[in-house]
Protein backbone atom coordinates (compact mmCIF):
# COMPACT_ATOMS: atom_id res chain seq x y z
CA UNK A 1 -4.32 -32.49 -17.57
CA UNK A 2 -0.79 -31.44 -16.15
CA UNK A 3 -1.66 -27.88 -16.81
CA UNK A 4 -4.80 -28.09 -15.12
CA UNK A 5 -2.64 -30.28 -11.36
CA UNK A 6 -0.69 -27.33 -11.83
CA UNK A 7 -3.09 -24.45 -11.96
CA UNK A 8 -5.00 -26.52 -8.98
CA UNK A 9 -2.02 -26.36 -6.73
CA UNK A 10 -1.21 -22.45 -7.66
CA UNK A 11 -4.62 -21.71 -6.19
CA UNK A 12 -4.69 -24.50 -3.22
CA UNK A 13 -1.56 -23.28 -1.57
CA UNK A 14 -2.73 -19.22 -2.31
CA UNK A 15 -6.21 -19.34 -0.74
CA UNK A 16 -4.29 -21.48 2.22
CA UNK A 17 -1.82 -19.06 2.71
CA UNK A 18 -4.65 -16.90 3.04
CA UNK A 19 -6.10 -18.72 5.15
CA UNK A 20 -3.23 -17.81 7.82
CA UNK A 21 -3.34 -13.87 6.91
CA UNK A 22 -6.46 -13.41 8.52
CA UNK A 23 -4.92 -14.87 11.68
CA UNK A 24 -1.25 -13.13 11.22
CA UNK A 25 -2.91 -9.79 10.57
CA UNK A 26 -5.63 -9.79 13.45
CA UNK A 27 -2.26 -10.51 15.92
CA UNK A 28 -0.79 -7.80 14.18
CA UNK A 29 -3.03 -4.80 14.20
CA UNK A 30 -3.39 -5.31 17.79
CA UNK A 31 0.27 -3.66 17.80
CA UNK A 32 0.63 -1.47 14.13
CA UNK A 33 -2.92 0.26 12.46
CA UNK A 34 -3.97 -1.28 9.57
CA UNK A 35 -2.66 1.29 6.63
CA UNK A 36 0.41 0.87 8.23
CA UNK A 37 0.65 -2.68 8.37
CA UNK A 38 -0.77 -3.15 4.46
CA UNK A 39 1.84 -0.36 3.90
CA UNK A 40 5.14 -2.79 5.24
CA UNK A 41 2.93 -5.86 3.74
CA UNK A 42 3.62 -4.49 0.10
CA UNK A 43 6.89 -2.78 0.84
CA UNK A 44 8.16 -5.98 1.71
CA UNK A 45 6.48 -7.90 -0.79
CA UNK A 46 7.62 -5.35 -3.47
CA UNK A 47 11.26 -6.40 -2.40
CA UNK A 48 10.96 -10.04 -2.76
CA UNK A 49 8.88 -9.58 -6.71
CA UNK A 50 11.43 -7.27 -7.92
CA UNK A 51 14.23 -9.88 -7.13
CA UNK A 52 12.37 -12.45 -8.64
CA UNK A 53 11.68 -10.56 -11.92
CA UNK A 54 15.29 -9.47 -12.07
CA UNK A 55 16.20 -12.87 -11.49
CA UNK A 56 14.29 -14.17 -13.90
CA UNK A 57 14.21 -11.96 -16.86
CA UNK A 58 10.83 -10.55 -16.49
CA UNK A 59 9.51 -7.11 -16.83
CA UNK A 60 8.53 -5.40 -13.82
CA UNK A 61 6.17 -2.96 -14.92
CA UNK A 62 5.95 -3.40 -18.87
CA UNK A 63 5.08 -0.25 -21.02
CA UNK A 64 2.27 -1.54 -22.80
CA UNK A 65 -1.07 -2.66 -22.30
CA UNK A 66 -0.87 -1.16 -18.69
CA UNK A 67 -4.82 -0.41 -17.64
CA UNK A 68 -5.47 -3.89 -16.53
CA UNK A 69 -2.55 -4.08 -14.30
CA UNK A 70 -3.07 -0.47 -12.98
CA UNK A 71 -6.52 -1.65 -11.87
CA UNK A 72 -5.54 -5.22 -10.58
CA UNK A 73 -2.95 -2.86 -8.38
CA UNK A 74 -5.90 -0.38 -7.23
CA UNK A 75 -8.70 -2.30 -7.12
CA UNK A 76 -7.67 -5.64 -6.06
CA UNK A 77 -4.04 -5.02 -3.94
CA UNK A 78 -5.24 -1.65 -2.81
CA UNK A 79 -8.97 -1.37 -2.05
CA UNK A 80 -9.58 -4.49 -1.82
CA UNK A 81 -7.51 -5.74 0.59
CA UNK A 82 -7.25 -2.07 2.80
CA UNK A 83 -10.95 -3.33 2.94
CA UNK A 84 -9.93 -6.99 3.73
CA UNK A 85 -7.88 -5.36 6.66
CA UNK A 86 -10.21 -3.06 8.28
CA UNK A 87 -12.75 -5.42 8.02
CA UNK A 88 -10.91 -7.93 9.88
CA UNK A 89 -10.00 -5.70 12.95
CA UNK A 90 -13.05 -4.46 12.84
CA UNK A 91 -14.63 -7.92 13.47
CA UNK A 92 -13.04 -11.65 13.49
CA UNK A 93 -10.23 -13.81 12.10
CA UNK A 94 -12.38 -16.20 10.82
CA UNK A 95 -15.68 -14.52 9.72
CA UNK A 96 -12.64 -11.82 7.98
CA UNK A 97 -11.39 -15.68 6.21
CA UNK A 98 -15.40 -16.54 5.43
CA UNK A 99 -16.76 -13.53 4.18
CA UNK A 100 -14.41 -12.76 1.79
CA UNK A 101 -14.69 -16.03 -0.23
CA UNK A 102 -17.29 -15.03 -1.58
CA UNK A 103 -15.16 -13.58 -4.39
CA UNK A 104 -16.07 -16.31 -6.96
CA UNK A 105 -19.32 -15.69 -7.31
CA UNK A 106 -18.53 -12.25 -7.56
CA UNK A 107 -15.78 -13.70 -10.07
CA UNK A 108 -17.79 -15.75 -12.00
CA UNK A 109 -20.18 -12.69 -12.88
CA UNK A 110 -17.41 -10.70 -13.52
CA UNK A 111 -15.62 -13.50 -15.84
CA UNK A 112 -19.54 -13.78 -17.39
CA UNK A 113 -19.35 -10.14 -18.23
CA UNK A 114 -16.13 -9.11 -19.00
CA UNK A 115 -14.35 -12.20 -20.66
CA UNK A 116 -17.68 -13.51 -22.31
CA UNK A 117 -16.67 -17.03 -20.22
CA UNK A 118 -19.34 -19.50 -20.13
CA UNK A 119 -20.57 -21.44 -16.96
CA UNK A 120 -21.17 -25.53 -17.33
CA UNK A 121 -23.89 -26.95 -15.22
CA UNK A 122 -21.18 -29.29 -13.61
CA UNK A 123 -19.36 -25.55 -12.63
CA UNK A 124 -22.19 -24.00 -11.47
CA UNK A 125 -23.50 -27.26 -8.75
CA UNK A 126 -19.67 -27.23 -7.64
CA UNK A 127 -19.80 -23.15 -6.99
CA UNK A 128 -23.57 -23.81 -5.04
CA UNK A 129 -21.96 -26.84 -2.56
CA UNK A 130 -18.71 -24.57 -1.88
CA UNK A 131 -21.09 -21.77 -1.29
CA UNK A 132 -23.78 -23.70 0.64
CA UNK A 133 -20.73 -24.63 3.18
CA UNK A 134 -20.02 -20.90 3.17
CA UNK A 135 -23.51 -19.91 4.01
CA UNK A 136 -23.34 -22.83 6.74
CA UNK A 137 -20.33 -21.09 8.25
CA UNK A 138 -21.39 -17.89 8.51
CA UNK A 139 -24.69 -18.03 9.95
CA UNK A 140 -23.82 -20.19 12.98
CA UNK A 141 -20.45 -18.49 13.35
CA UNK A 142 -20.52 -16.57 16.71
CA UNK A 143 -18.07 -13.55 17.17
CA UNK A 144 -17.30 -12.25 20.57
CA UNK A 145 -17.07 -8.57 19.23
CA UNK A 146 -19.96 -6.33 19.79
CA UNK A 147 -22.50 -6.45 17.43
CA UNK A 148 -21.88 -2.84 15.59
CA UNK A 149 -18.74 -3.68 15.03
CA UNK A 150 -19.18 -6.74 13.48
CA UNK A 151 -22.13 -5.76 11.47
CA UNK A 152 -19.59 -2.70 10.33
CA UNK A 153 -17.01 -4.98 9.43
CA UNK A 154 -18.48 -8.01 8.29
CA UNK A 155 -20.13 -5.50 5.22
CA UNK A 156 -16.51 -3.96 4.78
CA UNK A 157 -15.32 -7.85 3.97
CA UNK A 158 -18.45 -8.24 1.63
CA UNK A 159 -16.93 -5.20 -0.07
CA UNK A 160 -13.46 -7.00 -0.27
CA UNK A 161 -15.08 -9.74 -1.87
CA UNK A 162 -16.31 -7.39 -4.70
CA UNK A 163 -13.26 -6.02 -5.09
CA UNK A 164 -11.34 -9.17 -5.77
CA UNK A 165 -13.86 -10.79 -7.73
CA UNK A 166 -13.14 -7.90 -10.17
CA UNK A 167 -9.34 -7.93 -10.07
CA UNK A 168 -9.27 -11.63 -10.40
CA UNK A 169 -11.21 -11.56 -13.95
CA UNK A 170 -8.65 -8.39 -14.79
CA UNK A 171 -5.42 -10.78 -13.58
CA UNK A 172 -6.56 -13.38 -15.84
CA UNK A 173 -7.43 -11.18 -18.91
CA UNK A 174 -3.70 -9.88 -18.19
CA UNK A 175 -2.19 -12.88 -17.90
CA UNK A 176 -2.96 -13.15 -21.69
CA UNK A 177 -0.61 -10.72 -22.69
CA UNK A 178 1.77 -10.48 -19.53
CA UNK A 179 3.45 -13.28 -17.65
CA UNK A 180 1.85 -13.96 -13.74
CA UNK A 181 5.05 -12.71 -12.16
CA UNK A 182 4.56 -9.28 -14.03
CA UNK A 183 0.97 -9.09 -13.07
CA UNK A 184 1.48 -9.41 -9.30
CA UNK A 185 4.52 -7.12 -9.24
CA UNK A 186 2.93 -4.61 -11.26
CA UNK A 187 0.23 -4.54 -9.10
CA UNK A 188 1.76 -5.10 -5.97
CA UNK A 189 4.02 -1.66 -6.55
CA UNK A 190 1.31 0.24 -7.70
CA UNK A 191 -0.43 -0.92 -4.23
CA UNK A 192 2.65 0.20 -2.18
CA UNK A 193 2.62 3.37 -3.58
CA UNK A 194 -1.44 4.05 -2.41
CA UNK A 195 -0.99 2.23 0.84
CA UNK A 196 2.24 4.02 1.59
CA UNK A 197 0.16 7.90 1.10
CA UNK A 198 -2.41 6.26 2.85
CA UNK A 199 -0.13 5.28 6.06
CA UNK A 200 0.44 9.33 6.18
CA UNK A 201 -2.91 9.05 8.13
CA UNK A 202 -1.54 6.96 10.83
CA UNK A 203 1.55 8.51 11.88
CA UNK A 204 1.78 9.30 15.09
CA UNK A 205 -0.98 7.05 17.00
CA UNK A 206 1.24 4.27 17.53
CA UNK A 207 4.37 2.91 19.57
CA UNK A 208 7.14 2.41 16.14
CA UNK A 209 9.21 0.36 19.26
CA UNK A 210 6.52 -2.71 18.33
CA UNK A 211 8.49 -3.12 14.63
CA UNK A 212 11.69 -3.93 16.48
CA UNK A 213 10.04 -7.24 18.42
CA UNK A 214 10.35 -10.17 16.85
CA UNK A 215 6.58 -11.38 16.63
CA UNK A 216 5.95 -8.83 15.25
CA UNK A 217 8.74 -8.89 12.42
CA UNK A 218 7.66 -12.35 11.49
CA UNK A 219 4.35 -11.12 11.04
CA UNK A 220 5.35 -9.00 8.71
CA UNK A 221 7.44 -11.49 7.11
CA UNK A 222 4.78 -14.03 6.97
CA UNK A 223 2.58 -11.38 5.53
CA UNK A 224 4.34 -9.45 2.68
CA UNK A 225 6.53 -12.82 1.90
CA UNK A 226 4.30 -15.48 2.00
CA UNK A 227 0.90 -14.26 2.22
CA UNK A 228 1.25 -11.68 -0.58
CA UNK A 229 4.29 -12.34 -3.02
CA UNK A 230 4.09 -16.34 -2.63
CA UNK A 231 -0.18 -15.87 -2.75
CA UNK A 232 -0.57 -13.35 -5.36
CA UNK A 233 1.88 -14.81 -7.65
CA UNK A 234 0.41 -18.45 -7.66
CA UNK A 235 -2.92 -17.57 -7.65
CA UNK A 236 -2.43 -15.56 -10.86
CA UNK A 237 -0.52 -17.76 -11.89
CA UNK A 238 -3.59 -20.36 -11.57
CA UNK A 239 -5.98 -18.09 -13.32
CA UNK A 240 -3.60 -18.25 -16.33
CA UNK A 241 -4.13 -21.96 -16.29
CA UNK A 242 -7.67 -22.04 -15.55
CA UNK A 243 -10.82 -20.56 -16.35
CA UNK A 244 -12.48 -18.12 -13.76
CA UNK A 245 -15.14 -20.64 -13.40
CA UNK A 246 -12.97 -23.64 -12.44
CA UNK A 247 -10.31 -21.76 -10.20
CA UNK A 248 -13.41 -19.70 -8.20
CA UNK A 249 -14.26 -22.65 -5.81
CA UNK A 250 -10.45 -23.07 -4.90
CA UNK A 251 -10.54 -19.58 -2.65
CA UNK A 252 -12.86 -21.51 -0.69
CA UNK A 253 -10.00 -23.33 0.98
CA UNK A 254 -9.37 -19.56 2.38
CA UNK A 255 -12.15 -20.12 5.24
CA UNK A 256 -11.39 -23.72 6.30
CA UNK A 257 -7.70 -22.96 7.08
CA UNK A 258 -8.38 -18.88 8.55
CA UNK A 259 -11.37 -20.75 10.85
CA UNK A 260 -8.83 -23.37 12.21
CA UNK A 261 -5.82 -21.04 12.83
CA UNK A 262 -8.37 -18.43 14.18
CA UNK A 263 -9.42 -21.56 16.75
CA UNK A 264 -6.09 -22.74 17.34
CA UNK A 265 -4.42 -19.74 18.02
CA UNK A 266 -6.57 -16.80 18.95
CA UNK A 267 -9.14 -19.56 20.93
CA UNK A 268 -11.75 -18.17 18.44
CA UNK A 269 -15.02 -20.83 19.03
CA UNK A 270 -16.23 -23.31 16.53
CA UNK A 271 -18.87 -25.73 15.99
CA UNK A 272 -19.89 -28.93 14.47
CA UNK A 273 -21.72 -26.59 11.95
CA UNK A 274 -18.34 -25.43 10.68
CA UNK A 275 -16.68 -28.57 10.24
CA UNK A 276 -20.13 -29.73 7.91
CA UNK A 277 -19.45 -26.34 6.27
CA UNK A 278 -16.20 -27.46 5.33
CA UNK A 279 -16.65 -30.80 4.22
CA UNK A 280 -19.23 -29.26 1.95
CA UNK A 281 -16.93 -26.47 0.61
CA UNK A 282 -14.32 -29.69 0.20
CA UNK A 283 -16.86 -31.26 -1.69
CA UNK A 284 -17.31 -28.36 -4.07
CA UNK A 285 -13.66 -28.21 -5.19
CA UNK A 286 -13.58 -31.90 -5.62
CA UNK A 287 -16.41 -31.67 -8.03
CA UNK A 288 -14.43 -28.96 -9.75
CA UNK A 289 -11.89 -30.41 -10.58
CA UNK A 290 -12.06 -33.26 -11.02
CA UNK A 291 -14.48 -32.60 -14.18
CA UNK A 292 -12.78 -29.55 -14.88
């Protein structure tokens, strides 16, 4: 039972901190271009894993049994959320925060497939409420960005949520053999490395000047230290506790806190449906857990 408080607080406080990426990173593109931005995200997140690991005795990049944590760093730190970010500037804060938890079902089919996990009926009515309160947000969220760009970026975030479904399965069948902290560091360097060639791109079409203000230095803070070292690490950290099934509905917290930063501090609108969206994703991790 202490293992499973544990694992439930790993993954509370990462899809919250995610919560208040969305928000951070909206603010922030306005200022540096996305590649750029992901770029100093896992530069500076690199920083703060390596001191841990050195700190604590742990391999940073181990030389066995590499291919799942090349992939969690591709797939998950690198495509996924490049896609995460684009989608987000290309539409909102808080549909960016919705759409993308959707990973666990995408998770759950993955964890079906790949790690031969089995879904309870209690796991599968506690996935449907969370995603029912999902579904509620979404399709009375309104967005005041043109409708192109939305549409563009809203199937950009579905594409995140693929992504990370995928990498989340490959954390946890890592975190077998390697300890959390050497997953996300792992991955996080191998991310830095893509995002920093892919950065190349942007040179050039921006004002540098903006990195020496300091709103937009915490930003960056905020992002590579809390919102990526802090996030990555607990959430794999929480898939090593608990099954793909049972931690899924937690990244459903992601939308409730995104959609009330997003509302408090960008004055994005919301509506009685969201709130009954929430309570219903709330619901969903309740039932979760507290069979799990």
């Amino acid at each position: 039972m202490r293992k499973t408080y544990i694992g439930a607080i790993c993954l509370s406080l990462a899809a919250s901190l995610w919560g208040g990426l969305y928000v951070v990173s909206k603010y922030a593109m306005d200022a540096v271009p996305p590649f750029t931005l992901l770029f100093l995200r896992y530069l500076t997140a690199s920083l703060a894993l390596i001191l841990a690991c050195r700190l604590s005795g742990m391999p940073i990049f181990p030389v066995h049994e590499r291919k799942a944590l090349l992939q969690v760093g591709f797939i998950g730190y690198f495509l996924s959320i490049s896609s995460q970010f684009i989608g987000t500037n290309l539409s909102s804060a808080h549909m960016g925060a919705v759409i993308t938890t959707l990973s666990p079902i995408f998770q759950s089919l993955f964890a079906i497939w790949l790690l031969k996990e089995r879904m309870s009926h209690r796991a599968g009515i506690a996935m449907a409420i969370a995603f029912a309160g999902v579904l509620v947000i979404i399709l009375t969220s309104a967005s005041g960005e043109s409708v192109g760009r939305a549409l563009w970026g809203n199937l950009i975030l579905l594409l995140a949520a693929l992504f990370w479904g995928y990498q989340s399965v490959l954390a946890r069948q890592a975190s077998f053999i390697h300890s959390p902290l050497t997953v996300t560091t792992a991955g996080v360097l191998i991310a830095t490395l893509f995002t920093g060639v892919a950065s190349l791109t942007e040179l050039g079409s921006w004002n540098y000047n903006v990195l020496t203000t300091w709103p937009i230095i915490l930003s960056i803070l905020y992002i590579g230290i809390a919102s990526t070292a802090v996030a990555f690490f607990t959430w794999n950290k929480g898939l090593s506790l608990l099954s793909s099934h049972q931690a899924g509905p937690f990244f459903f917290f992601q939308p409730i806190v995104g959609s009330l930063l997003g509302w408090a501090l960008l004055g994005e609108h919301l509506t009685v449906a969201f709130f009954s969206g929430a309570a219903l994703i709330v619901a969903g991790v309740y039932l979760s857990f507290k069979h799990s």
